[in-house]
Structure formats: structure tokens, C-alpha cells
Protein backbone atom coordinates (compact mmCIF):
# COMPACT_ATOMS: atom_id res chain seq x y z
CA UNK A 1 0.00 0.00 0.00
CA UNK A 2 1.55 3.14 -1.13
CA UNK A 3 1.53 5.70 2.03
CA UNK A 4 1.04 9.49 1.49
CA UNK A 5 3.50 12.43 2.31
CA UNK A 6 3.29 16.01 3.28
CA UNK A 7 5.46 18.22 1.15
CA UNK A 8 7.14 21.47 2.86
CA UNK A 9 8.96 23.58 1.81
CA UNK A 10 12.15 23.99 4.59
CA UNK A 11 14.03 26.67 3.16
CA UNK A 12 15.58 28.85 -0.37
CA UNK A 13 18.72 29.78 -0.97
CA UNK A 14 20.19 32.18 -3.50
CA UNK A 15 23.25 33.55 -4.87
CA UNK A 16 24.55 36.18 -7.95
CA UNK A 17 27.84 36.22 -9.16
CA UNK A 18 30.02 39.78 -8.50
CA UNK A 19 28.88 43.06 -7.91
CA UNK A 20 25.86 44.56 -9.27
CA UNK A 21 26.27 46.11 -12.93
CA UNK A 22 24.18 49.11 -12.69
CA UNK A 23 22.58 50.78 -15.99
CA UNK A 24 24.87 54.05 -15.84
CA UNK A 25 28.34 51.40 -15.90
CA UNK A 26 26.33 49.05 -18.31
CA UNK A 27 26.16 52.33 -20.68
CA UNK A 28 29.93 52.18 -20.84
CA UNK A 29 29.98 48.96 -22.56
CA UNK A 30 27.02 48.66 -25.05
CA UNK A 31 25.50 52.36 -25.26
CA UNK A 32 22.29 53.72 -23.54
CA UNK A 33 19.20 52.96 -24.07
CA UNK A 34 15.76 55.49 -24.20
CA UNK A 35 14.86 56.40 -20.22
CA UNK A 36 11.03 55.09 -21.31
CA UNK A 37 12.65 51.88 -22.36
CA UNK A 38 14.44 51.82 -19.24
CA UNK A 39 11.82 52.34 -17.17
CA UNK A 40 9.34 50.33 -19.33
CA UNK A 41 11.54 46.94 -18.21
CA UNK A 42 12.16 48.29 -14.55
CA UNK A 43 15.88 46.90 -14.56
CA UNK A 44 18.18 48.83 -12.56
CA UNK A 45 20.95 46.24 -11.92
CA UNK A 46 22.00 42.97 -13.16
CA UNK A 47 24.67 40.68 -11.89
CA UNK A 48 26.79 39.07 -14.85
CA UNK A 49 29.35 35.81 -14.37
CA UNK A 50 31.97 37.27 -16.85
CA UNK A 51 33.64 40.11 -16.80
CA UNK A 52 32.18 42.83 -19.01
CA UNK A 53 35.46 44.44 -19.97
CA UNK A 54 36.92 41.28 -21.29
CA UNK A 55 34.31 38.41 -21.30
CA UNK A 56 36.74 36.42 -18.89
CA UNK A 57 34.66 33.88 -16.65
CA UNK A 58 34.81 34.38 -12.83
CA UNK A 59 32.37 31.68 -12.13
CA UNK A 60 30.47 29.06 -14.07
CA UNK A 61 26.59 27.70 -13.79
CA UNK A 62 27.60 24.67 -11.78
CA UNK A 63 29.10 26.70 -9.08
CA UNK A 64 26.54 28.87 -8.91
CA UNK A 65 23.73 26.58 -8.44
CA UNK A 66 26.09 25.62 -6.00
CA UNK A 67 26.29 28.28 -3.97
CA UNK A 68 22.62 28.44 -3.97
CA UNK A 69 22.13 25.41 -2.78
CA UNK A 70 24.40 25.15 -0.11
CA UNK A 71 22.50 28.17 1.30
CA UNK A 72 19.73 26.70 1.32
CA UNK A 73 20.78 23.18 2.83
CA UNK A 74 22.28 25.73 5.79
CA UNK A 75 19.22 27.39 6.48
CA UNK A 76 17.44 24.44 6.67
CA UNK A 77 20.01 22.48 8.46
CA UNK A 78 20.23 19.98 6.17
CA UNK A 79 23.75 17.97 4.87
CA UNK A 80 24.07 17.32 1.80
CA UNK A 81 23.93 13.94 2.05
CA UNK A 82 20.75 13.79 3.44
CA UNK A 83 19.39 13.76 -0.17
CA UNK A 84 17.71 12.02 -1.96
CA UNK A 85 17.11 13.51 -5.06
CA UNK A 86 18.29 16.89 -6.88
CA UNK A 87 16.38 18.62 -9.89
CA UNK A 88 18.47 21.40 -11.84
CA UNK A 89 16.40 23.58 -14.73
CA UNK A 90 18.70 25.83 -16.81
CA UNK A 91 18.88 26.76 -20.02
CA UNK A 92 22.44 27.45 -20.41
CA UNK A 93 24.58 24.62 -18.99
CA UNK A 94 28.33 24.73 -19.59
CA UNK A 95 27.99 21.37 -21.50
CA UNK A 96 25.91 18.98 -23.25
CA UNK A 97 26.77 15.77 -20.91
CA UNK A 98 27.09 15.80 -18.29
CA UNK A 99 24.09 17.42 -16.64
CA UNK A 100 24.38 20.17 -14.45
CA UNK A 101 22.71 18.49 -11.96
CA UNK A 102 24.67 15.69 -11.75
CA UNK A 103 27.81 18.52 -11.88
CA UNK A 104 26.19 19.97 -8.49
CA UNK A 105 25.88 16.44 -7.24
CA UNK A 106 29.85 15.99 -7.60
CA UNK A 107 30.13 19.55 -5.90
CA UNK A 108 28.34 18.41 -2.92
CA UNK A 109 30.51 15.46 -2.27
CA UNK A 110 28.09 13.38 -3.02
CA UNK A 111 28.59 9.41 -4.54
CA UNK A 112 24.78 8.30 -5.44
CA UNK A 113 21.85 10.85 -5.61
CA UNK A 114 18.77 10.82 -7.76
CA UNK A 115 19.65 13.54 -10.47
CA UNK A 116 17.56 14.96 -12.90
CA UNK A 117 17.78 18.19 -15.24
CA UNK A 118 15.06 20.09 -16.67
CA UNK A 119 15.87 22.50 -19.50
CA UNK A 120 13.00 24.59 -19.22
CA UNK A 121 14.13 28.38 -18.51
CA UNK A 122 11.64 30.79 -16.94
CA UNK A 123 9.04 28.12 -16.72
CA UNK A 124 11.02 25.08 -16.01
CA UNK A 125 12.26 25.66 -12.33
CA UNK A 126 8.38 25.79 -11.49
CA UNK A 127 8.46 22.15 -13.32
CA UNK A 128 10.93 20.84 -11.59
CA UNK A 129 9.78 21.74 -8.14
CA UNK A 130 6.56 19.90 -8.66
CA UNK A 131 8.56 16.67 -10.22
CA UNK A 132 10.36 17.08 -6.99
CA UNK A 133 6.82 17.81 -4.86
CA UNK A 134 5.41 14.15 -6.78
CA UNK A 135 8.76 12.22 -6.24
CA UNK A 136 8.51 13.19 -2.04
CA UNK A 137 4.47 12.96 -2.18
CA UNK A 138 4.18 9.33 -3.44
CA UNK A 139 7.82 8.00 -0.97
CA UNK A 140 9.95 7.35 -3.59
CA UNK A 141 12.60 10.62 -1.87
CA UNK A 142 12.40 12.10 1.25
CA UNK A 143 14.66 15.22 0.82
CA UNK A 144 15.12 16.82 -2.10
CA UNK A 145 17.39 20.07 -3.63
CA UNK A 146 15.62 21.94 -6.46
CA UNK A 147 17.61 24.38 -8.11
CA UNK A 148 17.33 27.17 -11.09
CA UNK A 149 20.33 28.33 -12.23
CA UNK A 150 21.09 30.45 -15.48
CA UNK A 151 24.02 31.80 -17.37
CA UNK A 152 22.87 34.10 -20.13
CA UNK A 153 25.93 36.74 -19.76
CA UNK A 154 28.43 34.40 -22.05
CA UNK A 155 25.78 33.92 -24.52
CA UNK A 156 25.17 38.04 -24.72
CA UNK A 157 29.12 38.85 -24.45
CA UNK A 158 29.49 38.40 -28.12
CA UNK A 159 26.63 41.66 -28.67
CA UNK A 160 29.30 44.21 -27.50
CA UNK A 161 32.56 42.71 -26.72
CA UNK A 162 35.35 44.23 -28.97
CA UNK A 163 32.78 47.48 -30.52
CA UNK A 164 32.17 50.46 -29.77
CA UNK A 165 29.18 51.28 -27.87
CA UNK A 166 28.15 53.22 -30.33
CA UNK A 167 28.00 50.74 -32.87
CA UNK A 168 25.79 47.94 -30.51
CA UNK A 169 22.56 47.36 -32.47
CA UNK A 170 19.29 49.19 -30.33
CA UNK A 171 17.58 45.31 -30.02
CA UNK A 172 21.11 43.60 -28.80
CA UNK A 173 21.01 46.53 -26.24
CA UNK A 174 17.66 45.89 -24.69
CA UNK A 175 18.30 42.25 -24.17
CA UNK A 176 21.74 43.31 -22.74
CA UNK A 177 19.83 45.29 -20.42
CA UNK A 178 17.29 42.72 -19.28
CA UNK A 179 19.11 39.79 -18.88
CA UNK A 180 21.21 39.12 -15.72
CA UNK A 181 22.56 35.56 -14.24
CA UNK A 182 22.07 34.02 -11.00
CA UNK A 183 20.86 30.63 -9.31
CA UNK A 184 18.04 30.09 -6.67
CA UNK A 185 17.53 26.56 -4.91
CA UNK A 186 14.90 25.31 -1.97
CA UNK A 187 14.88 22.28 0.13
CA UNK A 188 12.05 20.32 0.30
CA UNK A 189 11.25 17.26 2.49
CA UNK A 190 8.09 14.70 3.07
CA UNK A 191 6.76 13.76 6.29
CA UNK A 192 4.01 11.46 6.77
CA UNK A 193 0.34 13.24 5.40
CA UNK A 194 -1.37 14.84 8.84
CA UNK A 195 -4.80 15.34 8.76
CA UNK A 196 -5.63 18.74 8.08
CA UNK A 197 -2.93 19.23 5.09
CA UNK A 198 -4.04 22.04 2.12
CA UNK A 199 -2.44 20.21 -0.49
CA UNK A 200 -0.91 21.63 -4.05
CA UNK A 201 -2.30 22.50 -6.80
CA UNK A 202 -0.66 22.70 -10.55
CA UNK A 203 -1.32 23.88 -14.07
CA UNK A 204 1.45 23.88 -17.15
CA UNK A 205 0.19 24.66 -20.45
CA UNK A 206 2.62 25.68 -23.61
CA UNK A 207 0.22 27.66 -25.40
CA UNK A 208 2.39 29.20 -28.45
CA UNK A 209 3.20 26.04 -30.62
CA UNK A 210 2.01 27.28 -33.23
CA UNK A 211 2.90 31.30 -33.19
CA UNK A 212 6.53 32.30 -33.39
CA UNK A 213 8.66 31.55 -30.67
CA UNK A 214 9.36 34.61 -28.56
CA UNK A 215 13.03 33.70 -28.12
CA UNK A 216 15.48 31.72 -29.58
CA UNK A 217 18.87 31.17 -28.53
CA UNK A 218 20.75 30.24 -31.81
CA UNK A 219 24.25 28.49 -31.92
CA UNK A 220 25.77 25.39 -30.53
CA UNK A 221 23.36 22.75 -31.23
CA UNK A 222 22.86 20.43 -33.86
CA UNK A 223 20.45 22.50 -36.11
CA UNK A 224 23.04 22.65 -39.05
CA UNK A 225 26.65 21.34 -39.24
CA UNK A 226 29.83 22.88 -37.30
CA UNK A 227 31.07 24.32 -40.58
CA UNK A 228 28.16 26.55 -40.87
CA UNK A 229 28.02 27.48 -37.59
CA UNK A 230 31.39 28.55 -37.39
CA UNK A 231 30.58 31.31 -40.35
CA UNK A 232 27.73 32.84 -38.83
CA UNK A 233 28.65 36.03 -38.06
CA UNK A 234 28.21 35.31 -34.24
CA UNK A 235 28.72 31.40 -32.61
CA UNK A 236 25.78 32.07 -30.54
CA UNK A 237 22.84 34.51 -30.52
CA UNK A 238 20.24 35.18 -28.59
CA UNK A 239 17.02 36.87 -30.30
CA UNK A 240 13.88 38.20 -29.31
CA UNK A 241 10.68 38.67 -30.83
CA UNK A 242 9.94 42.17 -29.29
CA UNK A 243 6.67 43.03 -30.41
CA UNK A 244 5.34 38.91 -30.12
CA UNK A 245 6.41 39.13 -26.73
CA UNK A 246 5.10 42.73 -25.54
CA UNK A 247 1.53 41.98 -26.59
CA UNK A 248 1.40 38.19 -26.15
CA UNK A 249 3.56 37.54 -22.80
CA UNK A 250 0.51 39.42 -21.08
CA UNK A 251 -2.08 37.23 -22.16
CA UNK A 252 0.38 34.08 -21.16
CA UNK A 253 0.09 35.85 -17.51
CA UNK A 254 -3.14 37.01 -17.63
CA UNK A 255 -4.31 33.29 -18.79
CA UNK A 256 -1.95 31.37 -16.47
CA UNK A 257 -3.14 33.50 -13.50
CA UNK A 258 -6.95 32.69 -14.34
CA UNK A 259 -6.17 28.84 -14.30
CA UNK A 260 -4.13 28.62 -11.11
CA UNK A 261 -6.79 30.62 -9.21
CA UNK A 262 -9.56 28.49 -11.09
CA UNK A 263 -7.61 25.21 -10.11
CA UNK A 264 -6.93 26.23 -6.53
CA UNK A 265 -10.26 27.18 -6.05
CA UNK A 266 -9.44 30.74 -4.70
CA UNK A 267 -9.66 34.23 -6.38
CA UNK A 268 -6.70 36.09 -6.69
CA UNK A 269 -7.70 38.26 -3.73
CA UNK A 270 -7.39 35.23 -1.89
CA UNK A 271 -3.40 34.41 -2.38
CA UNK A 272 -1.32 35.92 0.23
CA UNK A 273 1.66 36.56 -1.98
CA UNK A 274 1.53 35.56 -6.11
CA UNK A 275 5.82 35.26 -6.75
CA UNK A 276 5.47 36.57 -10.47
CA UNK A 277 8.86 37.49 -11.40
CA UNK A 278 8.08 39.93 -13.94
CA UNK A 279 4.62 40.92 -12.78
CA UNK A 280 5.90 44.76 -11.63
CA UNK A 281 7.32 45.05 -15.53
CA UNK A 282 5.50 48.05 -17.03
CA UNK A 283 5.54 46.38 -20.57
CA UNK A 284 3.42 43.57 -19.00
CA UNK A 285 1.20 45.26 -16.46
CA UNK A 286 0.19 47.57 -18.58
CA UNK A 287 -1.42 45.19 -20.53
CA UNK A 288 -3.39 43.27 -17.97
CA UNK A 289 -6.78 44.95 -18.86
CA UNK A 290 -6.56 44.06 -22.56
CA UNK A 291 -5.36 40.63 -21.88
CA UNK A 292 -8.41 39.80 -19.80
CA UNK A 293 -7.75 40.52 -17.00
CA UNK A 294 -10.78 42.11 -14.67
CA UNK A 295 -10.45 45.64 -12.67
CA UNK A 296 -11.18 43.37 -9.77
CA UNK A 297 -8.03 41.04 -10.20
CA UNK A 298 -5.66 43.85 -10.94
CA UNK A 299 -6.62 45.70 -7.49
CA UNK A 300 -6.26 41.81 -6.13
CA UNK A 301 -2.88 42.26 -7.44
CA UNK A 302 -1.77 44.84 -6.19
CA UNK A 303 0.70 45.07 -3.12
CA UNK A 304 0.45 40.79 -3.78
CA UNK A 305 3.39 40.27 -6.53
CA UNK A 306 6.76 39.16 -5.21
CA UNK A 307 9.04 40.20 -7.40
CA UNK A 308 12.87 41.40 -8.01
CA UNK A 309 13.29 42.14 -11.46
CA UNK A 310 14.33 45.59 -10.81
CA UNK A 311 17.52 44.28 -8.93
CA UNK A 312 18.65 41.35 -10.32
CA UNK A 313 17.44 41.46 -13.67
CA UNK A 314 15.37 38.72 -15.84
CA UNK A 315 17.49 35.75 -14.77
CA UNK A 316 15.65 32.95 -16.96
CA UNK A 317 15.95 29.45 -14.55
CA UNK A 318 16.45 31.53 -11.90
CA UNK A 319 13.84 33.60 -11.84
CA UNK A 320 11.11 32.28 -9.72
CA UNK A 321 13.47 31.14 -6.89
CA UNK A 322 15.57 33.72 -6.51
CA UNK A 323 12.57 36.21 -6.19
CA UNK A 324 10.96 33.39 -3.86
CA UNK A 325 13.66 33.65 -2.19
CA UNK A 326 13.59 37.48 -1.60
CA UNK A 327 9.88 37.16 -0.53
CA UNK A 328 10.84 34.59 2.21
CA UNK A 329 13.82 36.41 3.66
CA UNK A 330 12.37 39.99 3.48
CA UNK A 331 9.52 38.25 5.65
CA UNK A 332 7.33 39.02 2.43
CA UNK A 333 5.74 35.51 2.68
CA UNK A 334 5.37 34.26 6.09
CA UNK A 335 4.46 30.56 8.00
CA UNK A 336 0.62 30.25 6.63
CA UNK A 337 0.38 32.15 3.62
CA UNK A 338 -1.32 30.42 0.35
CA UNK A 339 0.94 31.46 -2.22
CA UNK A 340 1.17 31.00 -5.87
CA UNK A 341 4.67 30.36 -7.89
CA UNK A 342 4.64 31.53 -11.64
CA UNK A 343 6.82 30.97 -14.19
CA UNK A 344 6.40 31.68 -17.63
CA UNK A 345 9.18 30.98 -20.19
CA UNK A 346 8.71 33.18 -23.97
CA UNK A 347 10.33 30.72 -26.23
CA UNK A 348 7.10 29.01 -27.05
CA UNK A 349 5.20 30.55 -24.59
CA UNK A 350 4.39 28.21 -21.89
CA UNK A 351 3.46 28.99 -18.42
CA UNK A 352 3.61 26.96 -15.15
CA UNK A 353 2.14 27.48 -11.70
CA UNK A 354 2.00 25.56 -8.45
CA UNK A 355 -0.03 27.36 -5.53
CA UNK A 356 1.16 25.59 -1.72
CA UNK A 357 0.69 26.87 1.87
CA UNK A 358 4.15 27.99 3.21
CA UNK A 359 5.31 26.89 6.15
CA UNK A 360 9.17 27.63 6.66
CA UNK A 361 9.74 30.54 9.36
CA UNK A 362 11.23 33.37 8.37
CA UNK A 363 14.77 33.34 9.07
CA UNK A 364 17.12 35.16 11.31
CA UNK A 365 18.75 37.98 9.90
């Protein structure tokens, strides 16, 4: 017979590599951008693992989801090998094989360890928390690491390294200023189910397969041979479809918002704290009303997004834990509050949620 579990949440962790980049120093390097751009994406610093003079490398993914986690495992008081299983989303691992998570398993000292990486970007760390949430639910781990860690500065190095500011193309710009790195990780463990448990609830949808993808990071794959990649005038390149983006994303939210309230069986006014890392963006709240979204649910909004796009940037894997993380420490989200988690990733559009009732105190400072 197949005995239930309680899922909790025991603590986050987070970590950025350096010191913040700010947008007057970022100037230096790639050229300004309009102030109503500036403000429209509500970026003020970014932190970037190379070095934006010379592209050098001062840490890599690995280590950073590293860091993270080890934070995490300390606030929780948990040693590493206590684990039974570790999930890693990123979109930009250092290689192919092996996997980062199975690279953060041989940081942590550890010789056997359920490992499994997602490579889902802003909507896949939300994905691999609730693989991790089903894994502890049904027995099959008690203790598990999920991490979201992303590397995005390498890929946009080649935009401005070696030109002139002058001469950085206006759309390279605004994804240089949007983009930062990072990693985020929480510890989860199962007890055995109690009787009054509010349980989970979970909706993923892609919901663009058939429109052009938002983003596309082009280069070091298997899309054509090595010969042609090599004379493309960059190795890698990241693009994005501005204008798909600006009036679709918010209909993504807007949609994704609806179903997690619908599936949780709560309004939005009901959610203690919604951790939507881009929710405060101007270029998507702007647009709540004409994506669907009622007067009533964006007053239910308000003073309920948790959110720190303004200070570390968009930071893909990263994104939802590391502002999860801010919530929790800040004292943001507290022991009782029903919260939502929201990720949602452009590429092709798809958008995952998990609501839970937090239960971790908030820590010392």
C-alpha cells in the first residue's frame, strides 16, 4: 500500500555572481538605451558571471547553483547527504553531458543521488519543483534540492565585446539590459500526510506552438553542421521577438493567472503573496486589462506580486526562486500564507504554476 506524504517547503537559498552592474556602468559597454525603455523593463541592476570588460569567466553555472544550494541546505540544516534527489532547470549549462545536476551532485561530495535536469528556462524551475513535490508525495525521496540556475551573460558577451558602444545594435542593447545571471535553490522534504494538510495544486500549459517563438537562442546545437556554424557572423545569438512578446507575454500571464486561481479554487484576492517574477514590468502590467484581466483582479494584485526584477534582472531558470527567495527572507511571505509560484518561459510561450501553503519561518537575519 503506497503511504502518502506532506510536502514542505524547509528553506531557499540564492546567490549572484560579482557586484551589481548598474545601468549608468552598463552604458559604458554597449551604449544607452531610451529612459522610457528603461523604465518600461524596470531593470536597474543585473549581476553578470563574466567580466564585461573582457568576457573572462569568474564563475560558471555549476558553481553557482552551487552556492545556492548550499545556502539553502544551511538554512534548513540539512547535509548534503541527506538527499535524496536533486532537480536542476537551466537553459544554459556549460555542456551537453554531463548534466548540471549531476555537476552539483559531484560539488556536494556526493557518490549516489537521484539527479535529474530540466531545460526549461523561466518556466522550467516551477516544473521541476513539482517533479520534486510528486517524487517526495508518493515516498519514492524524502529530501530533495531543487535548483534554477542560469548563465545568459556568455551567450550576450558576443553583442558588444570588442565594438564600440556606439556601434551595438538598439535590439542587442535591450536584451543586454534585461538579462542578468544568477541561481536560486529550496529544500524540500516529506513527512508522513497529517490530517488537516491544504495540499498543491498545478497547471502547465505551452500555449504558443504554433505562433513564433518569442526567443530563440541560436548556436551550438545540432540545427546545421559545425562548418556553418562557425561562419555565422556570431557562434551564438540570442534573439527576441519584441513586439510577439510585448503583446502576447501578457495574455500568457493574464491566462496562467486565471487557471491557477480556477484550479486552486481561490480568487486572486485570496493568495497571500503571487511570486510573479516579472509581474511589476511596465511592458506587461500595462497590458493586464486588454489581456483579460478584470479591474477586480488587478486591485487583487496589487501590493500581492513578489518580485525582483528591478535588482537582479530577468534571470531565466532563476527567476522564480531567486525572487521566492527574496519574498521569504524579506519576511514578504510568512508561515501560513497560500501562495502562488509563476513561471512563464517566452520561447514558445508556456506557463507553469504551483499554488502551496508555506510553512518555513522566516529566518534570522
Amino acid at each position: 500500500m503506497t503511504t502518502a506524504y506532506d510536502v514542505k517547503i524547509l528553506s531557499t537559498g540564492a546567490y549572484v555572481p560579482g557586484e551589481p552592474l548598474d545601468n549608468a556602468t552598463l552604458e559604458k559597454y554597449v551604449g544607452p538605451l531610451p529612459d522610457d525603455v528603461l523604465d518600461g523593463i524596470q531593470v536597474r541592476t543585473r549581476y553578470w558571471m563574466i567580466d564585461p570588460v573582457t568576457g573572462e569567466h569568474r564563475i560558471n553555472n555549476s558553481r553557482m547553483a552551487e552556492q545556492a544550494s548550499r545556502q539553502a541546505l544551511a538554512r534548513a540544516g540539512v547535509e548534503p547527504d541527506e538527499l535524496d534527489l536533486i532537480v536542476v532547470c537551466t537553459a544554459t549549462p556549460e555542456y551537453t553531458l554531463p548534466n548540471v545536476a549531476t555537476t552539483l551532485q559531484h560539488y556536494l561530495g556526493l557518490e549516489s543521488v537521484a539527479a535529474i535536469e530540466i531545460r526549461g528556462a523561466c518556466a522550467g524551475w516551477v516544473q521541476a519543483l513539482d517533479l520534486a513535490r510528486r517524487q517526495l508525495a508518493d515516498g519514492t525521496a524524502r529530501t530533495a534540492l531543487v535548483v534554477g540556475s542560469e548563465a545568459g551573460s556568455p551567450v550576450l558577451a558576443p553583442h558588444f565585446l570588442g565594438k564600440e558602444p556606439d556601434r551595438v545594435r538598439m535590439r542587442d542593447r535591450l536584451t543586454l539590459y534585461t538579462f542578468g545571471d544568477g541561481a536560486g535553490a529550496v529544500v524540500l522534504r516529506a513527512e508522513p500526510a497529517g490530517q488537516d494538510t491544504e495540499g498543491f495544486a498545478y497547471v502547465n500549459a505551452c500555449v504558443g506552438g504554433l505562433r513564433k517563438p518569442g526567443m530563440e537562442i541560436i548556436g551550438g546545437g545540432t540545427d546545421v553542421p559545425q562548418a556553418e556554424q562557425r561562419a555565422r557572423r556570431q557562434l551564438m545569438t540570442m534573439k527576441i521577438d519584441v513586439p510577439g512578446t510585448t503583446t502576447f507575454g501578457p495574455q500568457v500571464f493574464v491566462r496562467a493567472m486565471k487557471e491557477m486561481a480556477a484550479k486552486d479554487g481561490r480568487s486572486l484576492g485570496e493568495f497571500d503573496a503571487i511570486v510573479l517574477p516579472e509581474g511589476n514590468a511596465e511592458y506587461f502590467s500595462d497590458e493586464f486589462a486588454s489581456a483579460g484581466l478584470s479591474p477586480e483582479d488587478i486591485r487583487a494584485l496589487d501590493g500581492r506580486i513578489v518580485e525582483n526584477l528591478a535588482e537582479v534582472g530577468a534571470t531565466g531558470s532563476a527567476a522564480v526562486p531567486l525572487s521566492l527567495d527574496a519574498g521569504w527572507t524579506s519576511g514578504r511571505i510568512k508561515p501560513g500564507d497560500r501562495i502562488v509560484v509563476l513561471g512563464i518561459e517566452a520561447s514558445r510561450y508556456v506557463y507553469t504554476g504551483l499554488s502551496l501553503t508555506w510553512s518555513a519561518p522566516t529566518p534570522a537575519a
